[in-house]
Structure formats: structure tokens, C-alpha cells
Protein backbone atom coordinates (compact mmCIF):
# COMPACT_ATOMS: atom_id res chain seq x y z
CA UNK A 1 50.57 457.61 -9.53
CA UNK A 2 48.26 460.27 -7.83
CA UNK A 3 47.67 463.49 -7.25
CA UNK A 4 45.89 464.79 -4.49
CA UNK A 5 45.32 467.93 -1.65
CA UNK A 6 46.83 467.86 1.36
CA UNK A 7 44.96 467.85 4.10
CA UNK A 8 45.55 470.56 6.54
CA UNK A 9 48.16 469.60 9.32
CA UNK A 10 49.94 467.54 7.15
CA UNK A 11 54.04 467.51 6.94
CA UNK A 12 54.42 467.67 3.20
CA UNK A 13 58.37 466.80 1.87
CA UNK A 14 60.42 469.47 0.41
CA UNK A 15 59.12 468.06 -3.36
CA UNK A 16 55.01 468.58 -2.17
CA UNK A 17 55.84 471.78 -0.83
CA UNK A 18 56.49 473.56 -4.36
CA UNK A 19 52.98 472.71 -5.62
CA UNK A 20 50.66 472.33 -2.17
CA UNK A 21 50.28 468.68 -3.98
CA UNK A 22 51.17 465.02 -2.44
CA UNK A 23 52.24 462.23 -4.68
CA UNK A 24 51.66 459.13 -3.60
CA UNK A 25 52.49 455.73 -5.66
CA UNK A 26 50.46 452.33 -5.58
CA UNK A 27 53.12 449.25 -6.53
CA UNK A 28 51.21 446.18 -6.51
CA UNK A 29 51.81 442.50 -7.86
CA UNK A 30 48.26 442.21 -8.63
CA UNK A 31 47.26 441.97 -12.51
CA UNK A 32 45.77 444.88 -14.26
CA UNK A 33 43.51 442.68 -15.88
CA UNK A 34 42.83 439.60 -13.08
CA UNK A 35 42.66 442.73 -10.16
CA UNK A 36 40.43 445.51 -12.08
CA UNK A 37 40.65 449.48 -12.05
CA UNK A 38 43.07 451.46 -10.30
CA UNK A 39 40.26 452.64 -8.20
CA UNK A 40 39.66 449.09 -6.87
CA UNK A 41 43.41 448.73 -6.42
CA UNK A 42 43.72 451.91 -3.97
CA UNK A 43 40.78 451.04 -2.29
CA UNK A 44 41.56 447.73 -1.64
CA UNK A 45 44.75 449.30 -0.42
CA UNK A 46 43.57 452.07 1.84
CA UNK A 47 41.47 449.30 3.29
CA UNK A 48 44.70 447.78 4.45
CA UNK A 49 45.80 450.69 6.54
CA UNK A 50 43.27 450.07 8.55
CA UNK A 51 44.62 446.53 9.44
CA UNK A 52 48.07 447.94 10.06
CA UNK A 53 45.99 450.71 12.66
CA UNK A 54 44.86 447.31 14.53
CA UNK A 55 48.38 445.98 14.11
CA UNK A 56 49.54 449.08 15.83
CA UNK A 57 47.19 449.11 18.67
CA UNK A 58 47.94 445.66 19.03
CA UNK A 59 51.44 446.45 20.03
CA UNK A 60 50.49 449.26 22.57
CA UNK A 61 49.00 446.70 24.40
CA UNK A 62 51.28 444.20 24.71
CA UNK A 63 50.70 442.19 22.18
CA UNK A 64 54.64 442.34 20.96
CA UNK A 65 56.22 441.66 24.22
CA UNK A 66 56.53 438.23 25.48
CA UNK A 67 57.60 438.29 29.06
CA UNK A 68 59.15 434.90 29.70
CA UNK A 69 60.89 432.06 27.66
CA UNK A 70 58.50 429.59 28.54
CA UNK A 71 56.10 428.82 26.12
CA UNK A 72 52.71 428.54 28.22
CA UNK A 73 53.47 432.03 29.63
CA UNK A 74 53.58 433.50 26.61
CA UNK A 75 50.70 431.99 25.53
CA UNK A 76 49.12 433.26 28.03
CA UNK A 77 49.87 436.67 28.13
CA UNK A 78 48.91 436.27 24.27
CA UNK A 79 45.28 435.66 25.27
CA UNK A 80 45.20 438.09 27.71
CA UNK A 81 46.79 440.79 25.02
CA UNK A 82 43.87 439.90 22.56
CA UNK A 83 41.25 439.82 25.33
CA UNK A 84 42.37 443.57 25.77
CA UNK A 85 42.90 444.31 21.94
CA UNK A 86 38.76 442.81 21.93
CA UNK A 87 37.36 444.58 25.04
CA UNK A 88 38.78 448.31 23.86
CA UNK A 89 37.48 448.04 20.36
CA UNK A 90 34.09 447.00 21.47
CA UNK A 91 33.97 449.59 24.23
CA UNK A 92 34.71 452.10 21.02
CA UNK A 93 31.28 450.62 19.37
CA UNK A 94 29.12 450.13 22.43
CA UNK A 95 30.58 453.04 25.49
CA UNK A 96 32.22 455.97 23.49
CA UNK A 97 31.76 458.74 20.76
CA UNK A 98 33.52 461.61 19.28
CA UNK A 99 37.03 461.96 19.44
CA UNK A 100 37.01 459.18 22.13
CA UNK A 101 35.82 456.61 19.99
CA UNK A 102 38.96 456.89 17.69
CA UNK A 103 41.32 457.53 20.28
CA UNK A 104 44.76 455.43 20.49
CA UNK A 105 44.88 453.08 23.44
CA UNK A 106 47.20 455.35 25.59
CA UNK A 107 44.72 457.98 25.55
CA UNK A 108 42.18 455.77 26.33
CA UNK A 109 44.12 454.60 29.45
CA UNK A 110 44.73 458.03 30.68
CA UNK A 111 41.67 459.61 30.27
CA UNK A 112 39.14 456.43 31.04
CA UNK A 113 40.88 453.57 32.15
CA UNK A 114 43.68 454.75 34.91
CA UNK A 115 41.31 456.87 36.82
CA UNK A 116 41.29 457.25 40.22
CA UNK A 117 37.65 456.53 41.37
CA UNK A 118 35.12 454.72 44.09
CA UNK A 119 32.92 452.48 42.99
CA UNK A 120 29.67 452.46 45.62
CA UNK A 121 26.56 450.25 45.95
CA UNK A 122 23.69 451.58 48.23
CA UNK A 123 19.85 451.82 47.78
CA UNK A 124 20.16 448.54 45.09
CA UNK A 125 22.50 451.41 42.66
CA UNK A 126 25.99 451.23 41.81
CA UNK A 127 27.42 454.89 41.82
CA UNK A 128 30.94 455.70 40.58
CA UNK A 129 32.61 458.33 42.56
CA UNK A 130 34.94 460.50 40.62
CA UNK A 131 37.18 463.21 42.76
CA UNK A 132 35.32 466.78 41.61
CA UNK A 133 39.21 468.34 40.71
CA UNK A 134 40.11 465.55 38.19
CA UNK A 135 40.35 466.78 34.53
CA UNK A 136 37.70 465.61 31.85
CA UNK A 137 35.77 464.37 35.31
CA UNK A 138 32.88 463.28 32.81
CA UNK A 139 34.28 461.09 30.88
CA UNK A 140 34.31 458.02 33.19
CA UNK A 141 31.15 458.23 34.59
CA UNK A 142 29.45 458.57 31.05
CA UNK A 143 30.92 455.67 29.82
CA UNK A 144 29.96 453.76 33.22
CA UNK A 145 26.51 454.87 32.95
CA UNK A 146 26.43 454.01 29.25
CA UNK A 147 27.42 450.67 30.22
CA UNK A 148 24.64 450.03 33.19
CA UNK A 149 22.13 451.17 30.28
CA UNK A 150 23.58 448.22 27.91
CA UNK A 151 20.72 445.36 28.41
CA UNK A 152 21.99 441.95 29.93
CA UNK A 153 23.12 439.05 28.17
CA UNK A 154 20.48 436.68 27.55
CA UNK A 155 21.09 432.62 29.60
């Protein structure tokens, strides 16, 4: 058992709300002696959340819905569900920063993704044409520029 600050924002229950403190509990099967501190323990838990975050954008991607019965179609929309899963944490790393870069995949859709835009070649350049009254009209074009910078693949 822990004590710790809330950070501000967060919903505390009608227990944490007496002191300002949360209490959160570690269970664990691991051995005190074969596992080591309690410190290792929690951060070998809080490491887990982050898998769970990936498990989570997993699902908003499709991951969790299998649109037929057969088996080869669902294999296939598997692969194409981790394709996606791949592509939009690697355009995190490589295309986006700030609040962009650790941004759910919904938000990521809406604000880069689903936009309405041209894409135009002319005098050997690629330009992407993004209507002047769109909200956040930056946002795509950085990230497209940001991704004519990256150098090619080598072969």
C-alpha cells in the first residue's frame, strides 16, 4: 500500500477526498524474496499499463472486431488491424510532437487522417492542398512535409 498526491484533474473517491490523498494497492503473486523491492514491483507494474494503453488502441482500430466467420477473412483483417496499430505508432516517433504525439487514435483520425485535402504534383513537387477554413489547417501539412524530409529507404 501507497500513498501518494493526486494529480490535478483527477476524480478522487469519496474515501481520497477527506485527505487530498489516493491509495492505491499492488497484489502480486510474485515472491518478496525471488521478485525484489516493492519499488521494482510497482515499476514493473506501471510498466504494464503501458501494454494495456497498446491493448486499448489496438481495439480502436479494429483489432477486436472480426467481420466474417470465415477464417481467412479474419485473418486478414487481423493483418491489416496490426499494419494500422504499426503505421500510427511510428508516425508518433517519426511525423508528430506535442500533444499529437500522445494522442488516442480517434483524435488522430479527426484531426490528421480524415482530412479533406488535394494532393498536387507540378514543377517535380508534391504540394498538399488544405481548404484555408478547416480547423487546425497546419497540422496535416506539417506532418506531410515532415514526411517528404524523412530520407529514402536504402535498395
Amino acid at each position: 500500500m501507497r500513498r501518494e498526491r493526486a494529480h490535478p484533474g483527477a476524480q478522487l473517491s469519496l474515501f481520497d477526498q477527506r485527505e487530498g490523498l489516493r491509495q492505491q494497492a499492488l497484489l502480486t503473486g510474485t515472491p518478496f524474496s525471488g521478485g525484489g523491492s516493492a519499488q521494482f514491483l510497482e515499476v514493473r507494474h506501471r510498466a504494464h499499463a503501458t501494454v494495456e494503453d497498446r491493448v486499448r488502441t489496438g481495439k480502436t482500430t479494429g483489432f477486436d472486431r472480426c467481420p466474417s466467420r470465415g477464417f481467412q477473412v479474419n485473418a486478414a483483417w487481423l493483418e491489416l488491424s496490426l499494419t494500422a496499430i504499426d503505421l500510427l505508432a511510428r508516425m508518433r516517433v517519426l511525423l508528430l510532437d506535442d500533444e499529437l504525439a500522445d494522442a488516442e487514435p480517434r483524435k488522430l483520425r479527426y484531426r490528421i487522417l480524415h482530412v479533406a485535402a488535394r494532393l498536387t504534383r507540378g514543377s517535380r513537387r508534391r504540394r498538399l492542398r488544405v481548404s484555408a477554413t478547416r480547423p487546425g489547417r497546419p497540422e496535416p501539412t506539417t506532418v506531410f512535409r515532415r514526411l517528404a524530409a524523412l530520407p529514402r529507404p536504402a535498395g
